[in-house]
Protein backbone atom coordinates (compact mmCIF):
# COMPACT_ATOMS: atom_id res chain seq x y z
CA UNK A 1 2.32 23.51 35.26
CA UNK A 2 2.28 20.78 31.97
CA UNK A 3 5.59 18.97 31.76
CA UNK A 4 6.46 19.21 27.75
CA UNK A 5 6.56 15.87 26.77
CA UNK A 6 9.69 15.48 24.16
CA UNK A 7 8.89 13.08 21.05
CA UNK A 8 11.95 11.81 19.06
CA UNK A 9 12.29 12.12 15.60
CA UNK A 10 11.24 8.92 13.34
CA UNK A 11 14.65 6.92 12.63
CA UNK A 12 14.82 4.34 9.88
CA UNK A 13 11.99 2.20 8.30
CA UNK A 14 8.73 1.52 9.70
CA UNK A 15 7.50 -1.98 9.03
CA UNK A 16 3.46 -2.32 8.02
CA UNK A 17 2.56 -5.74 8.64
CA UNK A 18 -1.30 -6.60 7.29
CA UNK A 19 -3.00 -9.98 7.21
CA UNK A 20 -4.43 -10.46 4.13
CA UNK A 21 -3.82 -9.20 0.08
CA UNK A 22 -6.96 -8.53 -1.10
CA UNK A 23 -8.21 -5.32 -2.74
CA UNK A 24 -8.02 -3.13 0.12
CA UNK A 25 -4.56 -4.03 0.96
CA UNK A 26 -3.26 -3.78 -2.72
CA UNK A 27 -5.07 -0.77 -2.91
CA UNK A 28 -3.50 0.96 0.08
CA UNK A 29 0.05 -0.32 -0.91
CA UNK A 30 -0.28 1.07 -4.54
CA UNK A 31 -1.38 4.07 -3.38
CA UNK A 32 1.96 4.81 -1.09
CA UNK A 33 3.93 3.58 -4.07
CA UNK A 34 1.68 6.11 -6.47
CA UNK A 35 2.36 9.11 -3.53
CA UNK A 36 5.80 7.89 -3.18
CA UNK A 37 6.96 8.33 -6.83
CA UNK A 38 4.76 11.08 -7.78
CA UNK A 39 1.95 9.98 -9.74
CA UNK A 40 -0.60 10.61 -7.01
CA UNK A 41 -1.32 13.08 -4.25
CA UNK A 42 -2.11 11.39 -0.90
CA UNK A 43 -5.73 12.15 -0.73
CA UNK A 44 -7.43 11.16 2.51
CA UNK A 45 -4.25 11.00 4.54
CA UNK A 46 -4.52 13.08 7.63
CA UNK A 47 -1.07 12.33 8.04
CA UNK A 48 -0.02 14.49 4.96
CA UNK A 49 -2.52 16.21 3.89
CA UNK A 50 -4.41 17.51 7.37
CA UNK A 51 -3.34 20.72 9.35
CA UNK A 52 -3.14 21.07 13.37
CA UNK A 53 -4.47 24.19 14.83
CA UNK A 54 -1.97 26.00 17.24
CA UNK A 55 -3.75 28.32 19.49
CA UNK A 56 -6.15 30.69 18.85
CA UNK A 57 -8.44 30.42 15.61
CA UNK A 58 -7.26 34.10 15.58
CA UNK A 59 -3.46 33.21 16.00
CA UNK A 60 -2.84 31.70 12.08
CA UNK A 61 -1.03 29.06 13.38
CA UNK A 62 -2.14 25.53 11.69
CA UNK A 63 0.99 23.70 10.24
CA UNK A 64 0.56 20.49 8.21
CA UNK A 65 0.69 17.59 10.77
CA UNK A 66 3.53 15.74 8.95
CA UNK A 67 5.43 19.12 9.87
CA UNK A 68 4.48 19.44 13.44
CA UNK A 69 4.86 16.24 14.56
CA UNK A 70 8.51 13.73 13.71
CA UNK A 71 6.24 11.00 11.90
CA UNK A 72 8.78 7.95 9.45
CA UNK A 73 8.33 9.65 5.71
CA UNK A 74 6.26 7.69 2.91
CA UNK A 75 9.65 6.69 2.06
CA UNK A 76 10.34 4.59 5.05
CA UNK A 77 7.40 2.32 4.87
CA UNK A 78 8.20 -0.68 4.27
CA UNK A 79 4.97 -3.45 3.96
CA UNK A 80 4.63 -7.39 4.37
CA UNK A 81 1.62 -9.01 3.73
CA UNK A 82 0.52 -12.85 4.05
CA UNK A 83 -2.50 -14.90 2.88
CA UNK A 84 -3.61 -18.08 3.59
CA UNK A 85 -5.05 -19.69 1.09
């Protein structure tokens, strides 16, 4: 028998750290920012966007993943960046 393995919700903020601020990294921050305030729908984020499958094909049971699973919000990112120059 599988033990059920219990994950605990997301508390609080969840730091990003990323070396570097060049385009990607703007890019990527802008993008939460755009998501977080509305302007933009998080396309390409499997985190938001993507469904599980539950079961069966048969069984209709694919939530969104950001529902199934206790993942920190968009709003809880919080990002640092360095560059050396």
């Amino acid at each position: 028998m599988k033990e059920i393995t219990k994950i605990a919700p997301a508390e609080g903020k969840l730091g990003i750290l990323i070396p570097g601020m060049g385009a990607v990294t703007t890019t990527f921050i802008a993008g939460v920012e755009a998501v977080r305030r509305g302007l933009a729908k998080p396309i390409g984020s499997v985190t938001q966007l993507a469904t599980i499958r539950l079961g069966k094909r048969t069984e209709n049971r694919s939530p969104l993943i950001k529902d199934f699973i206790p993942l920190a919000s968009l709003n809880d990112l919080t990002f640092g960046t360095w560059d050396n120059l």
